[in-house]
C-alpha atoms as a PDB file:
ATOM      1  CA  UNK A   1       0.000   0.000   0.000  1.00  0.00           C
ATOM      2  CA  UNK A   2       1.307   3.315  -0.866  1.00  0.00           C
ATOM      3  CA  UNK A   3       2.477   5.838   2.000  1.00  0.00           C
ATOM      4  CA  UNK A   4       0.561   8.828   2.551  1.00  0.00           C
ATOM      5  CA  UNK A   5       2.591  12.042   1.364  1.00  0.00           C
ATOM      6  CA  UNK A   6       3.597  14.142   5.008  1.00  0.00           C
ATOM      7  CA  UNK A   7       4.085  17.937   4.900  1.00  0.00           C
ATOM      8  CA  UNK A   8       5.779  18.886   8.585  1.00  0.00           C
ATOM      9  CA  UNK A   9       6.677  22.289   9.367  1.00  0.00           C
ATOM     10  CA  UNK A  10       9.868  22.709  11.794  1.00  0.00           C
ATOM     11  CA  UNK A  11      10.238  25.681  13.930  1.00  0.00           C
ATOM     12  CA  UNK A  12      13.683  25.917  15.431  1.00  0.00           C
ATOM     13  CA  UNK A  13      16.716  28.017  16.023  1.00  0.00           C
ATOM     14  CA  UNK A  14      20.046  26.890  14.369  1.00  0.00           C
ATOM     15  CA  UNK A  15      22.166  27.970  17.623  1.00  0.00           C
ATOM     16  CA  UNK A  16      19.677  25.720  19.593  1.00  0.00           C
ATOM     17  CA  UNK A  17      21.182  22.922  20.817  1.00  0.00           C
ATOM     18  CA  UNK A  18      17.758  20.333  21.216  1.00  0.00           C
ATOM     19  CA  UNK A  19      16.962  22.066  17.982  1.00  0.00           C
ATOM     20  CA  UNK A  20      19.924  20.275  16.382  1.00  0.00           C
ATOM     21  CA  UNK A  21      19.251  16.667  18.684  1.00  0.00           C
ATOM     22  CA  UNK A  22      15.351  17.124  17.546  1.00  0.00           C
ATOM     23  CA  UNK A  23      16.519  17.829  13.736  1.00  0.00           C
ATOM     24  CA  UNK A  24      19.159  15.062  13.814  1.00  0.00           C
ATOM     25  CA  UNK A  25      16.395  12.373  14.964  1.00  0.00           C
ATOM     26  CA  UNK A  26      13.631  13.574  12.932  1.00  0.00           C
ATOM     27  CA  UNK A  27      15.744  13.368   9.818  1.00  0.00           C
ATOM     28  CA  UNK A  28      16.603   9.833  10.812  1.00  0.00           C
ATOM     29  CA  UNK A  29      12.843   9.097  11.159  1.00  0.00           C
ATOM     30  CA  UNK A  30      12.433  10.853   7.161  1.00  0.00           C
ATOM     31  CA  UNK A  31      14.805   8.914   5.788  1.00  0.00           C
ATOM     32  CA  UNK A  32      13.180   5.472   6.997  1.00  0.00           C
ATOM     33  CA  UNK A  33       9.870   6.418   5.906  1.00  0.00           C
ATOM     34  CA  UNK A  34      11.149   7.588   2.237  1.00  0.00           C
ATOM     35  CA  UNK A  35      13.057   4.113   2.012  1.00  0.00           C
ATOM     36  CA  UNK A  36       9.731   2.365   2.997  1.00  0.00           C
ATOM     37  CA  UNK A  37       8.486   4.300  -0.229  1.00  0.00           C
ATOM     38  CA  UNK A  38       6.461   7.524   1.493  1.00  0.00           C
ATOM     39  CA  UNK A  39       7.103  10.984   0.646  1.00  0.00           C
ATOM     40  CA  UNK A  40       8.395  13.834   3.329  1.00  0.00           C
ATOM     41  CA  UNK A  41       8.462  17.672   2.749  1.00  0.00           C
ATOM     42  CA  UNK A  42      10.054  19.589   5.210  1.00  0.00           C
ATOM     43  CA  UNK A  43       9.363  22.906   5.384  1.00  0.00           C
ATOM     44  CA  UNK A  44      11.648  25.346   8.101  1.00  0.00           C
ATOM     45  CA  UNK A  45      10.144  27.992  10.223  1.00  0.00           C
ATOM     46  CA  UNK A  46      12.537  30.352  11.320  1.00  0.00           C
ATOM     47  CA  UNK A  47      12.920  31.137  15.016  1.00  0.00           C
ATOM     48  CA  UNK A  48      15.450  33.407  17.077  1.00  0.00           C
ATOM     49  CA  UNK A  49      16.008  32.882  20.360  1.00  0.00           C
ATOM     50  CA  UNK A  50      17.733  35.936  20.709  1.00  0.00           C
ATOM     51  CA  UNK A  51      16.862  38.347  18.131  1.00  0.00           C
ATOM     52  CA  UNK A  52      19.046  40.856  19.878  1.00  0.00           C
ATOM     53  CA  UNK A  53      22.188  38.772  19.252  1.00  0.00           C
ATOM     54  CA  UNK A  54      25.014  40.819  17.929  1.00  0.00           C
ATOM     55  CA  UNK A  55      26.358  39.607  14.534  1.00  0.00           C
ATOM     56  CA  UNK A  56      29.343  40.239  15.957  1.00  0.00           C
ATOM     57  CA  UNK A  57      29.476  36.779  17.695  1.00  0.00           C
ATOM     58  CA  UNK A  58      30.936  35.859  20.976  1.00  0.00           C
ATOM     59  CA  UNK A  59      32.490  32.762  22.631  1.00  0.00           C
ATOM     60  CA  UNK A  60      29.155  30.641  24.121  1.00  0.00           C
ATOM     61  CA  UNK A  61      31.030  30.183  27.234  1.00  0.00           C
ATOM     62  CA  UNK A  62      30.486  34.069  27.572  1.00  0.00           C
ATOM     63  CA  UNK A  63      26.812  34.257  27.195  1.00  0.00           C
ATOM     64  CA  UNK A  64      26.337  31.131  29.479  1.00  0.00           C
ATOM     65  CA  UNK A  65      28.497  32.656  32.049  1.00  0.00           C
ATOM     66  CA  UNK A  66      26.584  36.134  31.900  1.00  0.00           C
ATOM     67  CA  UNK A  67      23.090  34.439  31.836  1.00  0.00           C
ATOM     68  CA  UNK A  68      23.814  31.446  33.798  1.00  0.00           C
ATOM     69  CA  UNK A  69      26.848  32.083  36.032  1.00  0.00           C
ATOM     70  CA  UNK A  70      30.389  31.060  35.421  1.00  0.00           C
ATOM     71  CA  UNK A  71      29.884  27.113  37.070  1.00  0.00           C
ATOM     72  CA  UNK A  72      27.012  26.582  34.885  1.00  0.00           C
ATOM     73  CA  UNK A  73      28.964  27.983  31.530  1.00  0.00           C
ATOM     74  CA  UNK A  74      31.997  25.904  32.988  1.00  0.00           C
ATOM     75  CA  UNK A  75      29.928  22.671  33.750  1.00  0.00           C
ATOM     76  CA  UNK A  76      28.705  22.700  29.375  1.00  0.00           C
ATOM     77  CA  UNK A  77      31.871  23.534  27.955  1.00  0.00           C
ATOM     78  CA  UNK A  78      33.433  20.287  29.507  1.00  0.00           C
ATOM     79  CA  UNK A  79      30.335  18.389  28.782  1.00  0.00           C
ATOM     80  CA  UNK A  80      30.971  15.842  25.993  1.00  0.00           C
ATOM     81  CA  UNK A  81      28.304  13.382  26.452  1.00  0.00           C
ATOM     82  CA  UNK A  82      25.274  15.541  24.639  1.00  0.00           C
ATOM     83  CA  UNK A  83      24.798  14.520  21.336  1.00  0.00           C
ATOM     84  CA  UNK A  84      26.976  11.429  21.240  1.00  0.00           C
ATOM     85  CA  UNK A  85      23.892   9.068  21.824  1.00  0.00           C
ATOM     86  CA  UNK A  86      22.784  10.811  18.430  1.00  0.00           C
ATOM     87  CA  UNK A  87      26.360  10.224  16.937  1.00  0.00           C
ATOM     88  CA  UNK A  88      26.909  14.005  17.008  1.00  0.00           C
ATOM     89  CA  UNK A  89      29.942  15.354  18.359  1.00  0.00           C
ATOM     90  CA  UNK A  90      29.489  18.666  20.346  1.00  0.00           C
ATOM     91  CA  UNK A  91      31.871  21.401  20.960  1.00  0.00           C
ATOM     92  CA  UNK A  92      30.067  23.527  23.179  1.00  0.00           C
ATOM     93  CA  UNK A  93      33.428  25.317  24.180  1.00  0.00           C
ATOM     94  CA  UNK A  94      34.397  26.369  20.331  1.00  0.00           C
ATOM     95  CA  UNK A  95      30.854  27.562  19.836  1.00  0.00           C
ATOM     96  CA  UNK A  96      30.302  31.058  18.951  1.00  0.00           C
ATOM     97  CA  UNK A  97      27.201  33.110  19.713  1.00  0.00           C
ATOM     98  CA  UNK A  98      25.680  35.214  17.528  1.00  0.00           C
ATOM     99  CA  UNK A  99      22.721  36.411  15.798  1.00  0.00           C
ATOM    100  CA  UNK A 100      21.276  34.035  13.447  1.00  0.00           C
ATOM    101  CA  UNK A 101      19.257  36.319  11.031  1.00  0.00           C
ATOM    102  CA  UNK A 102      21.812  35.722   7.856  1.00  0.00           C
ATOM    103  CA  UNK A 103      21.904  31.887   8.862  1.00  0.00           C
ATOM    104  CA  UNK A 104      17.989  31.639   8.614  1.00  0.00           C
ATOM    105  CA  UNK A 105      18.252  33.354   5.133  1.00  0.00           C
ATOM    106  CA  UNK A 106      20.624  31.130   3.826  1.00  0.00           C
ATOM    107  CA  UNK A 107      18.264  28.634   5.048  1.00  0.00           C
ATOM    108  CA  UNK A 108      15.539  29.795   3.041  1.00  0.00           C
ATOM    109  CA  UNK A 109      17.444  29.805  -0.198  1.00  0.00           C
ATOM    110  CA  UNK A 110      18.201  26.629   0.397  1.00  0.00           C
ATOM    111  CA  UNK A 111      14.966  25.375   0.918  1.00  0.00           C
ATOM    112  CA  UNK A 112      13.545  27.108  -2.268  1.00  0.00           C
ATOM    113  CA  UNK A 113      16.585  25.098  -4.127  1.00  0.00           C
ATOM    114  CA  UNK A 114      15.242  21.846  -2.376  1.00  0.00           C
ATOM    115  CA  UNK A 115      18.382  21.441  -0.418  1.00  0.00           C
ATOM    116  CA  UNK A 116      16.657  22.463   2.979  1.00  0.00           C
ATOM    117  CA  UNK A 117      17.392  19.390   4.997  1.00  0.00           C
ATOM    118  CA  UNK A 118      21.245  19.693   3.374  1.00  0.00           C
ATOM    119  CA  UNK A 119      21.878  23.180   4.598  1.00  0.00           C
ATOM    120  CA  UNK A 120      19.763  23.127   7.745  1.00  0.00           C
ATOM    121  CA  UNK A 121      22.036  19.811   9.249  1.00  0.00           C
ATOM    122  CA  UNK A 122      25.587  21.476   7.463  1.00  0.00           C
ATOM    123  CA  UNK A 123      24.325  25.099   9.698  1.00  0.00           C
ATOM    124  CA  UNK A 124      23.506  22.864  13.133  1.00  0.00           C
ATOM    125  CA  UNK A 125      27.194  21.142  12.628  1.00  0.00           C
ATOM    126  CA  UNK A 126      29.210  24.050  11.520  1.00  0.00           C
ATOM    127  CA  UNK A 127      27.913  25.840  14.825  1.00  0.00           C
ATOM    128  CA  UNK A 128      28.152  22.873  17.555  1.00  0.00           C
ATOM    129  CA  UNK A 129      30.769  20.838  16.049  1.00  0.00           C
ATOM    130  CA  UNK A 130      33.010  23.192  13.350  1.00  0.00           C
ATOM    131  CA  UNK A 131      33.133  26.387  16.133  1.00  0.00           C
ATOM    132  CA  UNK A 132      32.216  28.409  13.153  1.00  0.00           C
ATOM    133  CA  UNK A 133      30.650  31.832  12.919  1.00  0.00           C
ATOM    134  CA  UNK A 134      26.875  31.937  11.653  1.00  0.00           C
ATOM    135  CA  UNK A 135      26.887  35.590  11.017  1.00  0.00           C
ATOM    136  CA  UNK A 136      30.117  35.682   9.016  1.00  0.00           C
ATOM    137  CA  UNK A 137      29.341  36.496   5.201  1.00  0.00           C
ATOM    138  CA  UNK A 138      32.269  34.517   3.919  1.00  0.00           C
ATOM    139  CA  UNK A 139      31.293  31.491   6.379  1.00  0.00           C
ATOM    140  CA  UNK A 140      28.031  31.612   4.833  1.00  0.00           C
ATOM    141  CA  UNK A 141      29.021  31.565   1.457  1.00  0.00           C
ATOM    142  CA  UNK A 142      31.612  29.227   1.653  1.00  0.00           C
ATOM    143  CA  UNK A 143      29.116  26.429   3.706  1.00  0.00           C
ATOM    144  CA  UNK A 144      26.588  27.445   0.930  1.00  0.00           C
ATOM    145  CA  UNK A 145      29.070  26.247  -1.532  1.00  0.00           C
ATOM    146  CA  UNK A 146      29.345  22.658  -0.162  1.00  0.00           C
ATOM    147  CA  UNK A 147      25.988  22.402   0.159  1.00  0.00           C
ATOM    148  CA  UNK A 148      25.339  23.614  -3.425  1.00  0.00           C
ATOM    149  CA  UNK A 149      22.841  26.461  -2.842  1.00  0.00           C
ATOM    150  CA  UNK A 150      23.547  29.081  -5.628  1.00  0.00           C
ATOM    151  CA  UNK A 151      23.566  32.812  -4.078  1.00  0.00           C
ATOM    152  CA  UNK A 152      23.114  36.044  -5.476  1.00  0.00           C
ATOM    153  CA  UNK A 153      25.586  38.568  -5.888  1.00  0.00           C
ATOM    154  CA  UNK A 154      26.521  40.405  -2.789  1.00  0.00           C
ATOM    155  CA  UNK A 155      24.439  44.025  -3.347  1.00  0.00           C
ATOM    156  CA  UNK A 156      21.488  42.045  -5.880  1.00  0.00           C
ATOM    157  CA  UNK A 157      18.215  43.758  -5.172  1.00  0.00           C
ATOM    158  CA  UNK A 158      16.557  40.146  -4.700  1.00  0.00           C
ATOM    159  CA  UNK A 159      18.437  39.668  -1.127  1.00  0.00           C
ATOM    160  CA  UNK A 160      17.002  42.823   0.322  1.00  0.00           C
ATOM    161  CA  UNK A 161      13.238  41.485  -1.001  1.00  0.00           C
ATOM    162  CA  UNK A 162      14.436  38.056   1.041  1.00  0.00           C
ATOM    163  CA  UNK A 163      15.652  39.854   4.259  1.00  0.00           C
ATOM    164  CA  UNK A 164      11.853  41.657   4.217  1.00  0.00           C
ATOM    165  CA  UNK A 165      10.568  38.490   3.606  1.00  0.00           C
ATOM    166  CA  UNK A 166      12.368  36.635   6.618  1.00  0.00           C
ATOM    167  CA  UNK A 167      11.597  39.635   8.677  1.00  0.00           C
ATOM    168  CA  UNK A 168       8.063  38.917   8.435  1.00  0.00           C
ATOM    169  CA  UNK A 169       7.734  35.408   8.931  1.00  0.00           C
ATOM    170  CA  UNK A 170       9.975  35.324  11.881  1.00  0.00           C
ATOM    171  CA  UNK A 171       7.394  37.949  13.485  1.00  0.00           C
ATOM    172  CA  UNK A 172       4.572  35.922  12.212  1.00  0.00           C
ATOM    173  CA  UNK A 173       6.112  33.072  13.906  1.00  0.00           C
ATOM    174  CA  UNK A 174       7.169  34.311  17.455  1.00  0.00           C
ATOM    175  CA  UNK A 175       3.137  35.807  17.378  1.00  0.00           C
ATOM    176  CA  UNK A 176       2.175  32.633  17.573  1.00  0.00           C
ATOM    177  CA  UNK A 177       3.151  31.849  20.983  1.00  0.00           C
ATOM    178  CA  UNK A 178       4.567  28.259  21.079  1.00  0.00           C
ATOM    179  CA  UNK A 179       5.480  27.500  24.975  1.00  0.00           C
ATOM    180  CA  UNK A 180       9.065  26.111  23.705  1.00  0.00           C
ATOM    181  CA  UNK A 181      10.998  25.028  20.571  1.00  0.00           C
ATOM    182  CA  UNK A 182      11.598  23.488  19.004  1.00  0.00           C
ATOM    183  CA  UNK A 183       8.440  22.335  17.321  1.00  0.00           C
ATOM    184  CA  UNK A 184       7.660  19.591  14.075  1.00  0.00           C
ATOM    185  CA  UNK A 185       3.794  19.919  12.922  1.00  0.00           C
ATOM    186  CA  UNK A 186       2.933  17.076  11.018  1.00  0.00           C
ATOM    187  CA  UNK A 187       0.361  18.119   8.123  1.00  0.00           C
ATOM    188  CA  UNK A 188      -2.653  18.960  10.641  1.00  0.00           C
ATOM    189  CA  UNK A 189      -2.068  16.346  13.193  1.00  0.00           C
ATOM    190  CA  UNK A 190       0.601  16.225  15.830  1.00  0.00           C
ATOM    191  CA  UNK A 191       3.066  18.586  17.298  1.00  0.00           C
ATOM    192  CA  UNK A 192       6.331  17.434  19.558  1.00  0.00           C
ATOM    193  CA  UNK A 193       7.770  20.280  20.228  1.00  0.00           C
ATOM    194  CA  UNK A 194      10.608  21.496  23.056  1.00  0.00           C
ATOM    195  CA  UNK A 195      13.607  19.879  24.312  1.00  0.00           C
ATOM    196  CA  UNK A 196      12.045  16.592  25.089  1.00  0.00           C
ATOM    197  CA  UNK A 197       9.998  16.756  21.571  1.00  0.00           C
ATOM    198  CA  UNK A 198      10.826  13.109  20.442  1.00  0.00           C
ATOM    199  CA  UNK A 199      12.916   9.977  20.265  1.00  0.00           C
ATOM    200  CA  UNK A 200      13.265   8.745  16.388  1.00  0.00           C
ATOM    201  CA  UNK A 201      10.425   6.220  16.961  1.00  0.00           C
ATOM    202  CA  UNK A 202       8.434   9.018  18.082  1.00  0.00           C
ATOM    203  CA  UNK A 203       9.430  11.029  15.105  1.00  0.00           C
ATOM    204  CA  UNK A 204       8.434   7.968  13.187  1.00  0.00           C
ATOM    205  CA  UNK A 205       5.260   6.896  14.383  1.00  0.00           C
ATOM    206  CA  UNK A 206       3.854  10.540  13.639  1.00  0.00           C
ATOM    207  CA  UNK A 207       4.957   9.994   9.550  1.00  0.00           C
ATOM    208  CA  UNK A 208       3.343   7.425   9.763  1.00  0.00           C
ATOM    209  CA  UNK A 209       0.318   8.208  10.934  1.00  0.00           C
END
C-alpha cells in the first residue's frame, strides 16, 4: 500500500542545541519512511532565540556565564556526552554566539533550491561541532558552496526582497506563541515540540500516521 505524502513544518533556532538533537532524529525518522516508499516535505520555520544577538558573535562560554553564572557555563563547555547518543559530536566550548538572522536566510534559499534538509544539518554542525561563525558572510558563502545552494551577488536587489521576507515570517512566527521550541507539525495532526519533543520512533510513528 502506498504511503501517505507528510508535509511537517519545523520551527527551530540553528544555535539551539535540542533544535539540532530534535533535527538530527527527525531526519533519521524521514529517511526510513522515504526508504519504505512515502514521501516527506520539510518545510523550516525560522525562530530566534535571541533576536538581539550581535552579529558580531561571541564565545558561548560568555553568554552562558553572563546568563547562567560562570559554574554553569563551565559545567557545558566540559560536557561531551550531549549529542553522542545521536552520533553528534558537540563542541560547546568552540561555539560562537551570535545572531542568526543571515543563517535563517541562507536557510531559506536553500529550501527554495530543495536542499533544505542539506543546509539546515551542514548550519547545526558548523555551529556545535566546526566552532564556526553563523553571522560571518564569507562562512556563509563558503558552507553554501558545499551544500550547493547558488547565491546572489553580494548588493542584488533580490536579497534585500528576502531579508523583508524573513523579517516577516519570523514575526509571524514568534506571534504565535509556542510554549518552547523546538516544534515539528505534522500536516494537521501532531506537534512534539521542546527539548524533550521526540525519540526517532516518536518522530516515526507521527509519519506514519
Amino acid at each position: 500500500m502506498r504511503r501517505p505524502r507528510r508535509r511537517v513544518e519545523i520551527v527551530a533556532d540553528l544555535v539551539c542545541v535540542h533544535g539540532y538533537l530534535g533535527f538530527t532524529r527527525f531526519l533519521r525518522a524521514a529517511r526510513r519512511y522515504r526508504d519504505g516508499g512515502g514521501e516527506v516535505v520539510t518545510v523550516f520555520r525560522p525562530y530566534q532565540l535571541r533576536p538581539d544577538a550581535s552579529a558580531a558573535g561571541e564565545p558561548l562560554f560568555e553568554e552562558h556565564k553572563r546568563d547562567r553564572g560562570e559554574a554553569f557555563a563551565r559545567a557545558v563547555a566540559a560536557d561531551t556526552s550531549i549529542g553522542a547518543a545521536d552520533g553528534l559530536e558537540l563542541n560547546f566550548g568552540r561555539a560562537v554566539f551570535t545572531n542568526t538572522f543571515d543563517a535563517h536566510l541562507l536557510l531559506s534559499r536553500a529550501s527554495a533550491q530543495g536542499k533544505g534538509e542539506r543546509m539546515a544539518e551542514r548550519l547545526f554542525r558548523a555551529y556545535f561541532t566546526d566552532g564556526l561563525h553563523l553571522a560571518d558572510t564569507e562562512t556563509l558563502r563558503r558552507l553554501a558552496g558545499e551544500v550547493g545552494v547558488a547565491l546572489g551577488d553580494p548588493g542584488d536587489p533580490g536579497d534585500e526582497r528576502g531579508r523583508e521576507r524573513l523579517r516577516a515570517e519570523l514575526d509571524r512566527v514568534r506571534r504565535l506563541g509556542l510554549p518552547s521550541v523546538p516544534a515539528f507539525r505534522f500536516d494537521d495532526g501532531p506537534v512534539l515540540m521542546g527539548e524533550d519533543a521526540a525519540s526517532e520512533e516518536r518522530f516515526h510513528a507521527a509519519l506514519e500516521g
